[in-house]
PDB file of N, CA and C in Angstrom:
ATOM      1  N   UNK A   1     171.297  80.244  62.206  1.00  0.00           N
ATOM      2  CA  UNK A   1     171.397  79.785  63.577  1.00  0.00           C
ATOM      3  C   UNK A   1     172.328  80.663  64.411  1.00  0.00           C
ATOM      4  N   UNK A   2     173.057  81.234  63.883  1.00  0.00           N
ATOM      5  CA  UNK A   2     174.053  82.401  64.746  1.00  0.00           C
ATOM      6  C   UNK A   2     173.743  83.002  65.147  1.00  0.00           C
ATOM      7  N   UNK A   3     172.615  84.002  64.897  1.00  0.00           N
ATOM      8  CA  UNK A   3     171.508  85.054  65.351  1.00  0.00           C
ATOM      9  C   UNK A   3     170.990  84.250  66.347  1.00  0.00           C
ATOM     10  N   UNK A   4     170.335  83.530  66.539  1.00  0.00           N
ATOM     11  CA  UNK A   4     169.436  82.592  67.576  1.00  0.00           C
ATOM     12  C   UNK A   4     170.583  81.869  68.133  1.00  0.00           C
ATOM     13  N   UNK A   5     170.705  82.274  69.518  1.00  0.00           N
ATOM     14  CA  UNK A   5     171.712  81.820  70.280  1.00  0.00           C
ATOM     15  C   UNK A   5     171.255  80.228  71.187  1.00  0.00           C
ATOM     16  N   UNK A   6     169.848  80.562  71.410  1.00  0.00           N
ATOM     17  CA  UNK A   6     169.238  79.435  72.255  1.00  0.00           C
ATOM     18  C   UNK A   6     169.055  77.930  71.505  1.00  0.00           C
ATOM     19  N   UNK A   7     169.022  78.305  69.924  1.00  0.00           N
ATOM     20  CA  UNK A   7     168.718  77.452  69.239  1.00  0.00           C
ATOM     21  C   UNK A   7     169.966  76.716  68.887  1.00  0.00           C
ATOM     22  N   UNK A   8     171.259  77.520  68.487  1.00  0.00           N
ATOM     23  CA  UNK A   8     172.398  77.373  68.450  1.00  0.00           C
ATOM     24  C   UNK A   8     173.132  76.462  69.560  1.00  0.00           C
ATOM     25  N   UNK A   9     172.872  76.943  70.895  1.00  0.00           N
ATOM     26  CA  UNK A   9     173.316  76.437  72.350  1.00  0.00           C
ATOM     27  C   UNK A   9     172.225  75.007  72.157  1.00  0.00           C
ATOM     28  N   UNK A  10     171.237  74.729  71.767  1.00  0.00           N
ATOM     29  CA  UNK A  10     170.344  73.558  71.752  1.00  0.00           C
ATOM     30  C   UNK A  10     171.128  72.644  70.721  1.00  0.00           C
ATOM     31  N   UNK A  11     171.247  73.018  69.842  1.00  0.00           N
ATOM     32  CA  UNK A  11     171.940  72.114  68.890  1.00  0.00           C
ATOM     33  C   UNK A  11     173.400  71.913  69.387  1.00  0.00           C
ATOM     34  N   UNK A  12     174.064  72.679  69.985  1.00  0.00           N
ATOM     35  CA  UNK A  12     175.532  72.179  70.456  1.00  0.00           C
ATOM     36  C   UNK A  12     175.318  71.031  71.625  1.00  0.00           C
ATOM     37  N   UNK A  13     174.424  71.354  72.239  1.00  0.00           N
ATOM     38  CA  UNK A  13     174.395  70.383  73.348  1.00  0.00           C
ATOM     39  C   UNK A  13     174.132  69.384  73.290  1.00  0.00           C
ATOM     40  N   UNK A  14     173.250  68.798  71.848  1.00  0.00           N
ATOM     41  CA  UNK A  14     172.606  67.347  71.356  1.00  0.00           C
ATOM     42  C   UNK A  14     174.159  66.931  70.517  1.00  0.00           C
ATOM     43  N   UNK A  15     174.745  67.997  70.352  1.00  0.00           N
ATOM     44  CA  UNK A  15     175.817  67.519  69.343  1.00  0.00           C
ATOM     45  C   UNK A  15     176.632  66.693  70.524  1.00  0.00           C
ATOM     46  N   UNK A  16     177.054  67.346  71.754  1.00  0.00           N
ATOM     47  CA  UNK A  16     178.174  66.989  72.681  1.00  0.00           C
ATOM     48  C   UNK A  16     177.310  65.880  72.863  1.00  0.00           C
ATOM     49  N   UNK A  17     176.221  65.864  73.320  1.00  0.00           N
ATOM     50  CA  UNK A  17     175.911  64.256  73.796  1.00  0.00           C
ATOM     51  C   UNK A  17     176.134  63.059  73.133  1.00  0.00           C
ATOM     52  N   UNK A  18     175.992  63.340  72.068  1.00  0.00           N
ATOM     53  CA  UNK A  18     176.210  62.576  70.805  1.00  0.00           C
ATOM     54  C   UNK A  18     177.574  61.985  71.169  1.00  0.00           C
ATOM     55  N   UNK A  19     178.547  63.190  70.690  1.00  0.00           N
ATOM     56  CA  UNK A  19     179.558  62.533  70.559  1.00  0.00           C
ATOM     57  C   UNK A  19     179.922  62.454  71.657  1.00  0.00           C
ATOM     58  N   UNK A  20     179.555  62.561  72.494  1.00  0.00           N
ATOM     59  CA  UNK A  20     180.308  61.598  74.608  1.00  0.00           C
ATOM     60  C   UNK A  20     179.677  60.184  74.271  1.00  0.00           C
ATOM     61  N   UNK A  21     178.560  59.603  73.657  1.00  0.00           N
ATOM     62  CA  UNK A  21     177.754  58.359  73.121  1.00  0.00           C
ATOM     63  C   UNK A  21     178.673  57.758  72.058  1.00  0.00           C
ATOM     64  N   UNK A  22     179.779  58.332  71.374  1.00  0.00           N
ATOM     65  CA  UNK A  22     180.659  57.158  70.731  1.00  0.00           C
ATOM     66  C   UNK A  22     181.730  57.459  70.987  1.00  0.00           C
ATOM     67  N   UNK A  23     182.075  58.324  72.008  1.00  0.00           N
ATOM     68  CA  UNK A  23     183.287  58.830  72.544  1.00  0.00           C
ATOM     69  C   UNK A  23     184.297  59.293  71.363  1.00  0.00           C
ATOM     70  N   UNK A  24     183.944  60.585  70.456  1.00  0.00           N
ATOM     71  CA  UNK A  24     184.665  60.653  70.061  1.00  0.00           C
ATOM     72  C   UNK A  24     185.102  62.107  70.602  1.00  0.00           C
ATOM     73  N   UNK A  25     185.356  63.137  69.670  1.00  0.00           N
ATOM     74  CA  UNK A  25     185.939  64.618  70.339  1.00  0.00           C
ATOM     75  C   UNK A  25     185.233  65.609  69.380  1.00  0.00           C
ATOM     76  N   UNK A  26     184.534  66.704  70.209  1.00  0.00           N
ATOM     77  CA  UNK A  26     184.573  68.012  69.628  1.00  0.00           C
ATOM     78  C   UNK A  26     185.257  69.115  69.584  1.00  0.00           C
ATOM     79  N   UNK A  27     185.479  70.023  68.520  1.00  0.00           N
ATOM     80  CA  UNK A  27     186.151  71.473  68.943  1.00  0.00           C
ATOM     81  C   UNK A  27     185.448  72.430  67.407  1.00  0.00           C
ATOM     82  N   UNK A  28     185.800  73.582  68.213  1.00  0.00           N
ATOM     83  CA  UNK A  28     184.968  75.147  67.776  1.00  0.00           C
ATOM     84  C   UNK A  28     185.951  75.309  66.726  1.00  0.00           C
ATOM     85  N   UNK A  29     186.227  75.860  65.509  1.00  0.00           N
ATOM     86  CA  UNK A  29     187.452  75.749  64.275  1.00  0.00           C
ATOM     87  C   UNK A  29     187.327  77.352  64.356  1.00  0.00           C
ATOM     88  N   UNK A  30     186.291  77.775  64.256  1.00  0.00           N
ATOM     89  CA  UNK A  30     185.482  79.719  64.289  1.00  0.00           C
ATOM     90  C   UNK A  30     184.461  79.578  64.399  1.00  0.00           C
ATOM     91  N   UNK A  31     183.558  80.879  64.078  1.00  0.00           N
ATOM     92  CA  UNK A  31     182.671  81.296  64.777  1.00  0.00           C
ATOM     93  C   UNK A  31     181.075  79.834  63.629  1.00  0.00           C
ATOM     94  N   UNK A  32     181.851  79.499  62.709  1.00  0.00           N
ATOM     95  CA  UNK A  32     180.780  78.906  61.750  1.00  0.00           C
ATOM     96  C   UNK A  32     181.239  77.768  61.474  1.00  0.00           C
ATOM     97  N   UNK A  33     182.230  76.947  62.074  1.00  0.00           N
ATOM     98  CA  UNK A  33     182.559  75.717  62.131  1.00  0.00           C
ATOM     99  C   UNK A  33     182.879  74.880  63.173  1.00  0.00           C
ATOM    100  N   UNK A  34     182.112  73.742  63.211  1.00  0.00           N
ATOM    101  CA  UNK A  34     182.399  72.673  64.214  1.00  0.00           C
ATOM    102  C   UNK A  34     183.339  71.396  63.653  1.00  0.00           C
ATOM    103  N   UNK A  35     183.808  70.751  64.379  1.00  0.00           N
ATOM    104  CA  UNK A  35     184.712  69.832  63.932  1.00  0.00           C
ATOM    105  C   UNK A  35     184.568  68.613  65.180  1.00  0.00           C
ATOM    106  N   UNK A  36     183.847  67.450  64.539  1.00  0.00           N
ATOM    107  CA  UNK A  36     183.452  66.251  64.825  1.00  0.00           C
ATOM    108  C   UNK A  36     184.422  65.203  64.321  1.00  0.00           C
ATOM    109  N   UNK A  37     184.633  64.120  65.162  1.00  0.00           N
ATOM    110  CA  UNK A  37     185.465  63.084  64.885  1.00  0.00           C
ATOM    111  C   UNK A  37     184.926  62.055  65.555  1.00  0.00           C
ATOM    112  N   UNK A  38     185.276  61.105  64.877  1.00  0.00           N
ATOM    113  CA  UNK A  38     184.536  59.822  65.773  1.00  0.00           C
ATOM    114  C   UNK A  38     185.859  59.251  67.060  1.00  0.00           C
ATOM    115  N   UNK A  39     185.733  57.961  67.261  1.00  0.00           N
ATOM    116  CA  UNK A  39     185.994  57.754  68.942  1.00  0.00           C
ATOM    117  C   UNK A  39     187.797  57.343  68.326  1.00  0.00           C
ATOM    118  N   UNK A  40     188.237  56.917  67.132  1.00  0.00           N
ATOM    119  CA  UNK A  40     189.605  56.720  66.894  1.00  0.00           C
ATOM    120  C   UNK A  40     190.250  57.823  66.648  1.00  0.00           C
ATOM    121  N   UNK A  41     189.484  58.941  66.676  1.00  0.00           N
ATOM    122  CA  UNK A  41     190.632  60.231  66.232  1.00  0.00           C
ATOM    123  C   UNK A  41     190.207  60.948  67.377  1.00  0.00           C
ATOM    124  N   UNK A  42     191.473  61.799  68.026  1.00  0.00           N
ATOM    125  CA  UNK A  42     191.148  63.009  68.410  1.00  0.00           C
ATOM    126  C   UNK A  42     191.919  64.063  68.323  1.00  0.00           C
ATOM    127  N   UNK A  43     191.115  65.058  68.404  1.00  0.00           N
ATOM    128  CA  UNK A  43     191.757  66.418  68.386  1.00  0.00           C
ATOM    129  C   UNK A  43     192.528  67.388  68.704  1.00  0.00           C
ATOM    130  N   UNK A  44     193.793  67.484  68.785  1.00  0.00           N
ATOM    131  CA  UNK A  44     194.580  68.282  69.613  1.00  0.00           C
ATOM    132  C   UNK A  44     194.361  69.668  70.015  1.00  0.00           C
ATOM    133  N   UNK A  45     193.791  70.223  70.798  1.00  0.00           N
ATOM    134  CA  UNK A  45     193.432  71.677  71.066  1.00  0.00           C
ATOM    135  C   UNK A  45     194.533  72.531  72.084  1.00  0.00           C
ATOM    136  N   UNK A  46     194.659  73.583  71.319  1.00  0.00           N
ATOM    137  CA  UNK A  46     195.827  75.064  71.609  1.00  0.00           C
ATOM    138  C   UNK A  46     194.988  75.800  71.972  1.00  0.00           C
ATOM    139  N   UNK A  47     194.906  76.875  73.139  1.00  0.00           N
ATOM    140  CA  UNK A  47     194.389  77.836  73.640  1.00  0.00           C
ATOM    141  C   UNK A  47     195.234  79.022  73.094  1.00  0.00           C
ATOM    142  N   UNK A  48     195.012  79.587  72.707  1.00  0.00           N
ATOM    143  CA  UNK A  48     195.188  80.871  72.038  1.00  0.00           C
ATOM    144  C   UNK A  48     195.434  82.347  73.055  1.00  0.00           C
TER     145      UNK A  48
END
């Protein structure tokens, strides 16, 4: 899916909807990991 960017960008976007639907939080970990939590945890994010 990394190579195929459109397919990649399709699947991130069903992912965010998702989780805005149990309100929980997403974030990018690198280039091959996502990190999902449901609506009692969230994620602290650092800009680099």
């Amino acid at each position: 899916m990394l190579k195929d960017e459109r397919m990649l960008s399709d699947i991130i976007d069903s992912l965010k909807t998702y989780i805005n639907s149990i309100k929980g939080d997403i974030a990018r970990i690198d280039n091959e990991k996502i990190l999902l939590t449901p609506s009692r945890m969230k994620i602290v994010k650092r800009r680099r």
